[in-house]
N, C-alpha and C. Protein backbone atom coordinates (compact mmCIF):
# COMPACT_ATOMS: atom_id res chain seq x y z
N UNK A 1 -1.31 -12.92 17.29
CA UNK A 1 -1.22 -13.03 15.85
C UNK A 1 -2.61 -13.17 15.24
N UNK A 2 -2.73 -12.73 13.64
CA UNK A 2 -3.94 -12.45 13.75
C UNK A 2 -3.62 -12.74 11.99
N UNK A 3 -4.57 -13.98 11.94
CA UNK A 3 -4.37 -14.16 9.99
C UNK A 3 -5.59 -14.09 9.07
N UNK A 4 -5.09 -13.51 7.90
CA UNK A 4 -6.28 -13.08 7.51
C UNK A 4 -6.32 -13.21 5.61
N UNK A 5 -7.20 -14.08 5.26
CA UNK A 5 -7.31 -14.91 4.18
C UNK A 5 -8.67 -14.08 3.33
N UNK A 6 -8.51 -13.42 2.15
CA UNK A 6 -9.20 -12.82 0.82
C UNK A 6 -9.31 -13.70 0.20
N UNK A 7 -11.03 -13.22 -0.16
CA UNK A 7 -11.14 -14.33 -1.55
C UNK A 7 -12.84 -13.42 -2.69
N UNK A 8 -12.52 -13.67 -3.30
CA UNK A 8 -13.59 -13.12 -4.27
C UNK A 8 -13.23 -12.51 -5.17
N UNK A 9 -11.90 -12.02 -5.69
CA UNK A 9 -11.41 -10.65 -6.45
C UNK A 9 -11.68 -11.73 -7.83
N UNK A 10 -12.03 -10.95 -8.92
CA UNK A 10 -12.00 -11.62 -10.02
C UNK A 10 -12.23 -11.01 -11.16
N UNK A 11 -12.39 -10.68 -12.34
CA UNK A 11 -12.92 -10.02 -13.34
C UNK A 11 -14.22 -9.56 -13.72
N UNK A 12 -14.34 -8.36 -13.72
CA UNK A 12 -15.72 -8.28 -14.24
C UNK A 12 -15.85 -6.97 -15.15
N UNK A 13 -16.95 -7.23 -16.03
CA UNK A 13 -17.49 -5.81 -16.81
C UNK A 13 -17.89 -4.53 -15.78
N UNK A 14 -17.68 -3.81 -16.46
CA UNK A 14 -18.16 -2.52 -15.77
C UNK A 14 -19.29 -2.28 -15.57
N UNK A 15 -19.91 -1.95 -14.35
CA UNK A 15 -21.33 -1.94 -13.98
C UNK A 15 -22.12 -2.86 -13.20
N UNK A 16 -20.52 -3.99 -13.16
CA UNK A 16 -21.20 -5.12 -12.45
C UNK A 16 -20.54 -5.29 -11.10
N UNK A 17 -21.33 -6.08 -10.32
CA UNK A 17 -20.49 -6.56 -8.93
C UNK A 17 -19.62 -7.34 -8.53
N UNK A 18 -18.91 -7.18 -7.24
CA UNK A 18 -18.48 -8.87 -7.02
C UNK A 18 -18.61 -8.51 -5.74
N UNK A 19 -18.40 -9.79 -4.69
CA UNK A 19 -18.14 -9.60 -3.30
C UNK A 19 -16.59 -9.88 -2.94
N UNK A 20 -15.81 -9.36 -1.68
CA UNK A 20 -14.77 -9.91 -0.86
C UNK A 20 -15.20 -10.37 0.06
N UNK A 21 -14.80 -11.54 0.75
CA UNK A 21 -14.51 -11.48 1.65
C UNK A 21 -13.27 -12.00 2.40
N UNK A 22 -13.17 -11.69 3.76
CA UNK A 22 -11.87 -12.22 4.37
C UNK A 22 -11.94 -12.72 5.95
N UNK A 23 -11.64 -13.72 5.85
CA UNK A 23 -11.76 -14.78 7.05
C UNK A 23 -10.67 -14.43 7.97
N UNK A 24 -10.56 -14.09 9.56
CA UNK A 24 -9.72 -14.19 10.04
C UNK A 24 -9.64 -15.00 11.42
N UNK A 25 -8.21 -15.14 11.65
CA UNK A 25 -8.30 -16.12 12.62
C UNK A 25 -7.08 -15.86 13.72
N UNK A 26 -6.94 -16.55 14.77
CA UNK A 26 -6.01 -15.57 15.40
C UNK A 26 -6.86 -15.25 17.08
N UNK A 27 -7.02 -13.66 16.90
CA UNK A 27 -7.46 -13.48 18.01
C UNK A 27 -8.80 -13.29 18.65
N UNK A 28 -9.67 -12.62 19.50
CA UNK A 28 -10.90 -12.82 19.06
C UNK A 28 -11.84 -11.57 18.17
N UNK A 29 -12.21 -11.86 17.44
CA UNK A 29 -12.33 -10.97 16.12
C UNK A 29 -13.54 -10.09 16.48
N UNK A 30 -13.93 -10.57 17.27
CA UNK A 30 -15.09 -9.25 17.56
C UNK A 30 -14.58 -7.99 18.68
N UNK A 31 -13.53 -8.15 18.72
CA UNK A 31 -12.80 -7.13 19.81
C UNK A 31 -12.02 -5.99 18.76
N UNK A 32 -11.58 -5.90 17.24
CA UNK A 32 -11.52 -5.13 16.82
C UNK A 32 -11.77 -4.46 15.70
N UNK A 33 -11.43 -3.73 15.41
CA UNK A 33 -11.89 -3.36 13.47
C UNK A 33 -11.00 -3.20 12.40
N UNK A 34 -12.19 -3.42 11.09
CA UNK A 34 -11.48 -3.84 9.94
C UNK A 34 -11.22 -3.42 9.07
N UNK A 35 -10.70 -3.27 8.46
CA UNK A 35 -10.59 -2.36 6.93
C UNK A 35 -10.39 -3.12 5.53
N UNK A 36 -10.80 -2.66 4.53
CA UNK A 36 -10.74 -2.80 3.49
C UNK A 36 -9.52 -1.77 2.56
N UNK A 37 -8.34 -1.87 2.11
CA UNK A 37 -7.87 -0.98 1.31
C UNK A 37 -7.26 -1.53 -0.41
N UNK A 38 -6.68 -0.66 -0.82
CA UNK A 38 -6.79 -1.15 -2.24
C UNK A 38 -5.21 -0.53 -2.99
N UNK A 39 -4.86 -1.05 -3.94
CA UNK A 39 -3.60 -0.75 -4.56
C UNK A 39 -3.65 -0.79 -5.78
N UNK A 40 -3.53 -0.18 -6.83
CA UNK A 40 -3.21 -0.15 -7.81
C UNK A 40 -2.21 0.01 -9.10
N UNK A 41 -1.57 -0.54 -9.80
CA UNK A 41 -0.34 -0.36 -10.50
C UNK A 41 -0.19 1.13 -10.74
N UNK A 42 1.08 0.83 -10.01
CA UNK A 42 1.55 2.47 -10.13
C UNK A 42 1.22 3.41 -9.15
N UNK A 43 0.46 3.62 -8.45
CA UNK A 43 -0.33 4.39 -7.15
C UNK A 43 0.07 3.86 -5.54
N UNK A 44 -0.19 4.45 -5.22
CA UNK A 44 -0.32 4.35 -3.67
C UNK A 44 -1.45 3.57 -3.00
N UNK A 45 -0.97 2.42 -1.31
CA UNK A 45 -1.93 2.12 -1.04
C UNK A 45 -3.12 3.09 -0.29
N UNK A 46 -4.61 3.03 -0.62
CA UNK A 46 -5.82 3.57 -0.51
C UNK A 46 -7.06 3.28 0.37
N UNK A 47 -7.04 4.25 1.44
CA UNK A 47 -8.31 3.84 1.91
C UNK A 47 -9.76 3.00 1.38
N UNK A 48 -10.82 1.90 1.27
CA UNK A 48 -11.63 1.83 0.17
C UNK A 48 -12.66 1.87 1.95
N UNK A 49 -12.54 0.82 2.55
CA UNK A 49 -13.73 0.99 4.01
C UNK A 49 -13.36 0.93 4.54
N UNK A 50 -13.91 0.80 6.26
CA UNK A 50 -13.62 0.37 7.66
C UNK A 50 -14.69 0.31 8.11
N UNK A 51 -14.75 -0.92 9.21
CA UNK A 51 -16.42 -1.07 10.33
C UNK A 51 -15.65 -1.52 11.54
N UNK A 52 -15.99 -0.60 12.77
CA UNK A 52 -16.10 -0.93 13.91
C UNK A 52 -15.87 -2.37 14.14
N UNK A 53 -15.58 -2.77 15.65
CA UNK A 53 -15.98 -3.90 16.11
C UNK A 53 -16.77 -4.70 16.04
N UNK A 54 -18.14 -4.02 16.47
CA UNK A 54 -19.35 -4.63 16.02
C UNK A 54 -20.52 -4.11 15.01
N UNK A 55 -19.74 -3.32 14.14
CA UNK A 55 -20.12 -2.97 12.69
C UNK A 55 -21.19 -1.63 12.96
N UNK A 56 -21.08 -1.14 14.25
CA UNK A 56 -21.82 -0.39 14.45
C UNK A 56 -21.70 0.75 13.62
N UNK A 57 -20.42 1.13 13.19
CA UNK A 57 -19.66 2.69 13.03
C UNK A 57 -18.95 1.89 11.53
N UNK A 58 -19.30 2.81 10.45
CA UNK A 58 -18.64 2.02 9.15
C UNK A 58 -18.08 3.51 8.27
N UNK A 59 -17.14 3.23 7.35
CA UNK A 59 -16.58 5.03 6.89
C UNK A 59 -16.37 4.20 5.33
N UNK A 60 -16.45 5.57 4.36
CA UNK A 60 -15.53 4.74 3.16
C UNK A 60 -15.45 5.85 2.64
N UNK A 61 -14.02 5.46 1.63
CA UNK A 61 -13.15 6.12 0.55
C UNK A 61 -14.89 7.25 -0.25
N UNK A 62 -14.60 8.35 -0.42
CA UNK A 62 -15.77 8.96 -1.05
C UNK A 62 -15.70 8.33 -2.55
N UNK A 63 -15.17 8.06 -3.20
CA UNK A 63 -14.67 7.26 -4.45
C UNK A 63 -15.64 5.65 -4.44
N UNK A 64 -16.25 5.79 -3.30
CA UNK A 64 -17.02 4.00 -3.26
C UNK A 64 -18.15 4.41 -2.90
N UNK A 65 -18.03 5.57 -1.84
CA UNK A 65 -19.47 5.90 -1.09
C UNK A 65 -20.92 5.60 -1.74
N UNK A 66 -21.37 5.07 -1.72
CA UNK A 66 -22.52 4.43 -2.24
C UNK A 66 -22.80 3.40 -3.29
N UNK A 67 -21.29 2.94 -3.10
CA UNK A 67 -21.73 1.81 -4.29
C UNK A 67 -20.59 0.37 -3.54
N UNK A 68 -19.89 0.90 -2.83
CA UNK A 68 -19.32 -0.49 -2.01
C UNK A 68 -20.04 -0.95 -0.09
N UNK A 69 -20.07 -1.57 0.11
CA UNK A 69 -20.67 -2.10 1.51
C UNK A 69 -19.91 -2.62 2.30
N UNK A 70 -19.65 -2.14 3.73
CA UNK A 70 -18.73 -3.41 3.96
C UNK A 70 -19.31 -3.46 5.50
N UNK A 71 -19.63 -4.85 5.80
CA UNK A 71 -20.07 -5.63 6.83
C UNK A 71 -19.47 -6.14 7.43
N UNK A 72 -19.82 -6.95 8.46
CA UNK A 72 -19.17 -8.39 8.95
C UNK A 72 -19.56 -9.25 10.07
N UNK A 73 -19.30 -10.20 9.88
CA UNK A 73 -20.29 -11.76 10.83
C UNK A 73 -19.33 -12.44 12.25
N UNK A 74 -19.16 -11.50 13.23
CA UNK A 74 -18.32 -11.69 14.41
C UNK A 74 -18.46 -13.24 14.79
N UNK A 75 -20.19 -13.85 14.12
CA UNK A 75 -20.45 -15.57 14.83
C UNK A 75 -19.02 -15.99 13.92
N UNK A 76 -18.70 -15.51 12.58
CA UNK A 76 -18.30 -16.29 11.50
C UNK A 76 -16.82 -15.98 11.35
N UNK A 77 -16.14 -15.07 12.02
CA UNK A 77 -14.97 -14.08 12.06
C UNK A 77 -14.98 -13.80 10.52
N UNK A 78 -15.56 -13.32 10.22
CA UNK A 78 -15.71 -12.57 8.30
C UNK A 78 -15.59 -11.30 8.28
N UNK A 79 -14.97 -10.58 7.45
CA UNK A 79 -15.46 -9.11 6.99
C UNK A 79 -15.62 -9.65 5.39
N UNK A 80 -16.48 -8.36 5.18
CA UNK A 80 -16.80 -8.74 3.53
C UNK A 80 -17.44 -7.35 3.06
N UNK A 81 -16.81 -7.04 1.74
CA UNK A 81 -17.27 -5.56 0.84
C UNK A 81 -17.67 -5.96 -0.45
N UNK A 82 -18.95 -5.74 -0.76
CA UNK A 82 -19.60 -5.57 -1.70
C UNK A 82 -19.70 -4.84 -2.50
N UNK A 83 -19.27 -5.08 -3.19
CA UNK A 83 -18.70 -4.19 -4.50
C UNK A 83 -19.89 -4.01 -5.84
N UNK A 84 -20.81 -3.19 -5.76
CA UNK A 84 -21.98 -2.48 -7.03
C UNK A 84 -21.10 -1.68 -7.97
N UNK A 85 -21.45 -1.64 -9.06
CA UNK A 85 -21.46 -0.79 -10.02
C UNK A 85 -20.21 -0.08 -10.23
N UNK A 86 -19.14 -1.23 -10.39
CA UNK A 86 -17.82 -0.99 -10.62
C UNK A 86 -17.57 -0.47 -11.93
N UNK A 87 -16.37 0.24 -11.64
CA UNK A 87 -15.73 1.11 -13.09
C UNK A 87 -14.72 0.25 -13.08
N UNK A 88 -14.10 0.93 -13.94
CA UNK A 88 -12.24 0.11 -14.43
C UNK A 88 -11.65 0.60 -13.28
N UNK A 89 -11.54 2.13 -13.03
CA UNK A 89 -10.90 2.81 -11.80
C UNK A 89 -10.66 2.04 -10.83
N UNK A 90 -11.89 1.54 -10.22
CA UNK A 90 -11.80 -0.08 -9.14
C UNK A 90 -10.64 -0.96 -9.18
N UNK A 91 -10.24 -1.12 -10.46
CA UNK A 91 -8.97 -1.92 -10.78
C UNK A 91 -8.13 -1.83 -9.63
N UNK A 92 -7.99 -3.07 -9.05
CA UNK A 92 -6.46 -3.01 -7.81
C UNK A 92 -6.47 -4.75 -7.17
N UNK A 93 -5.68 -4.53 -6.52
CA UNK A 93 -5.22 -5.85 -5.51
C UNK A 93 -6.13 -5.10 -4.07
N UNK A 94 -7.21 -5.99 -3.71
CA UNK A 94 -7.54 -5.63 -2.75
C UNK A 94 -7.23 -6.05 -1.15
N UNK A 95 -7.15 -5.28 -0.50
CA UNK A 95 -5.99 -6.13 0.56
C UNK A 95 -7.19 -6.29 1.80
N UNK A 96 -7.61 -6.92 2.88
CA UNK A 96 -8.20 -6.95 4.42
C UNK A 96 -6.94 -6.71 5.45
N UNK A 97 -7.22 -5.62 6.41
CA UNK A 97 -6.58 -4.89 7.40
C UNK A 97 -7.43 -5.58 8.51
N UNK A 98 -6.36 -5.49 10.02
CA UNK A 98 -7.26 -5.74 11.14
C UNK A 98 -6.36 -4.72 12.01
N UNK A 99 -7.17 -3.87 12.80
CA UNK A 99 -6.47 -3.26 13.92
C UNK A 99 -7.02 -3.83 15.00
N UNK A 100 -5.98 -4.24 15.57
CA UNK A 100 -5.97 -5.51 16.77
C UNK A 100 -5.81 -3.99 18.15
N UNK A 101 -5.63 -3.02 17.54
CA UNK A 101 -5.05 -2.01 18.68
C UNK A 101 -6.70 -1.04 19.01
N UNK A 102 -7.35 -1.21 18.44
CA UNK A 102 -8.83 -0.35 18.43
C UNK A 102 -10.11 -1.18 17.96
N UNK A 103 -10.91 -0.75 18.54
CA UNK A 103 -12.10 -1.60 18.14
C UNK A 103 -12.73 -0.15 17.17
N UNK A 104 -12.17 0.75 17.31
CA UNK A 104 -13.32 1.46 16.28
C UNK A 104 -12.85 1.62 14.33
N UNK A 105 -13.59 2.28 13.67
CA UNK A 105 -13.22 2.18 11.90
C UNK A 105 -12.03 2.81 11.73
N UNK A 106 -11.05 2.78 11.47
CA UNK A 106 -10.27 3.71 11.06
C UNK A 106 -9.98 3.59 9.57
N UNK A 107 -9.31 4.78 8.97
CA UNK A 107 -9.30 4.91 8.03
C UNK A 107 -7.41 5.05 7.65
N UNK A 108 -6.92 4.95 8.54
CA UNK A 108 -5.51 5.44 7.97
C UNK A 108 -5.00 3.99 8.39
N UNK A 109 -3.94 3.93 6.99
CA UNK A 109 -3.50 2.22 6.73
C UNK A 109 -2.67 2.08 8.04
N UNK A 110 -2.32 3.17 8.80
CA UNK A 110 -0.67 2.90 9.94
C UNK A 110 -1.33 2.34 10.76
N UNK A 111 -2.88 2.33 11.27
CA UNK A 111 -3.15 1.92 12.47
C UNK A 111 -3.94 0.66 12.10
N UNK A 112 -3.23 0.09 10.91
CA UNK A 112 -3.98 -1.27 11.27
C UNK A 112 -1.97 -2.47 10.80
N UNK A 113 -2.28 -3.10 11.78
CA UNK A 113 -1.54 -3.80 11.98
C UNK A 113 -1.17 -5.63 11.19
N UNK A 114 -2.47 -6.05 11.05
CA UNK A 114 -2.10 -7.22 10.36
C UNK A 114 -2.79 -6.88 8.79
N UNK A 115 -2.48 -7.66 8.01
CA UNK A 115 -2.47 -7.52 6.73
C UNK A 115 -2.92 -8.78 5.84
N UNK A 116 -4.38 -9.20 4.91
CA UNK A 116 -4.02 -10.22 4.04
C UNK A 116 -3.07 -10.13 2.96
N UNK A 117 -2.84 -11.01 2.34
CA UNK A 117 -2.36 -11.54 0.71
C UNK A 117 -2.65 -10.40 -0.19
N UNK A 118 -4.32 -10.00 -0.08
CA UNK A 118 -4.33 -9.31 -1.42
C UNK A 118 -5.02 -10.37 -2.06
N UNK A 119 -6.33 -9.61 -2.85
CA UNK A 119 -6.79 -10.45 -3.86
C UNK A 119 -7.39 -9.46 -5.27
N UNK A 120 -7.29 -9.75 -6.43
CA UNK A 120 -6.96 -9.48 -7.30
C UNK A 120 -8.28 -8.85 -8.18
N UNK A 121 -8.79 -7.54 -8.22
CA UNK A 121 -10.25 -7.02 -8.84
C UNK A 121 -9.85 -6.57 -10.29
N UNK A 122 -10.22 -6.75 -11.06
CA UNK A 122 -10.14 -6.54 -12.41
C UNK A 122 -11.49 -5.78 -13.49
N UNK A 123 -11.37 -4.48 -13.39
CA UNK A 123 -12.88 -4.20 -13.94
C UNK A 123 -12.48 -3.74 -15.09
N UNK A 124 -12.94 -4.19 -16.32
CA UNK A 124 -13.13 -4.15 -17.80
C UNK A 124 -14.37 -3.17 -18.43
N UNK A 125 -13.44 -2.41 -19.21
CA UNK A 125 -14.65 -1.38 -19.84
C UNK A 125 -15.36 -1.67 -20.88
């Protein structure tokens, strides 16, 4: 079992940042990889990142490509996406994925298996 706790989503103007991150706990966290995806009222859930095991190998949604980051601290079991120069579009519940089944990035939501809460991004025009 493998739990996994978001925190950072919050309101902001357009153009500005925020960070996620998401703590997990469970199994040992440097054995697989993570994802970042996103939901929005009315839409479908959305690729936004993914990093490897040991963050070697990282992919993202072309929709973020150069303006979101996503890392993570195996001492600290963290993943975390940094979020630059947000639009309204950004708007969603952002969720942390773990595929406990692969250590490498993936990008498709089926192969990741545990799931946070969801935390809540709000970008204002």
């Amino acid at each position: 079992q493998v739990q996994l706790v978001e925190s950072g989503g919050g309101l902001v103007q357009a153009g500005g940042s925020l960070r996620l991150s998401c703590a997990a706990s469970g199994r040992t966290f440097s054995n697989y990889g993570m994802g970042w995806f996103r939901q929005a009222p009315g839409k479908e859930r959305e690729f936004v990142a993914a990093i490897s095991y040991n963050g070697g190998s990282t992919r993202y949604a072309d929709s973020v490509k150069g303006r979101f980051t996503i890392s993570r601290d195996n001492a600290k079991n963290t993943v975390s996406l940094q979020m630059n120069s947000l639009k309204p579009e950004d708007t969603a519940v952002y969720y942390c994925a773990a595929n406990t089944w692969s250590s490498s990035s993936s990008v498709r939501s089926y192969e990741y298996n545990y799931w946070g809460q969801g935390t809540q991004v709000t970008v204002s025009s």
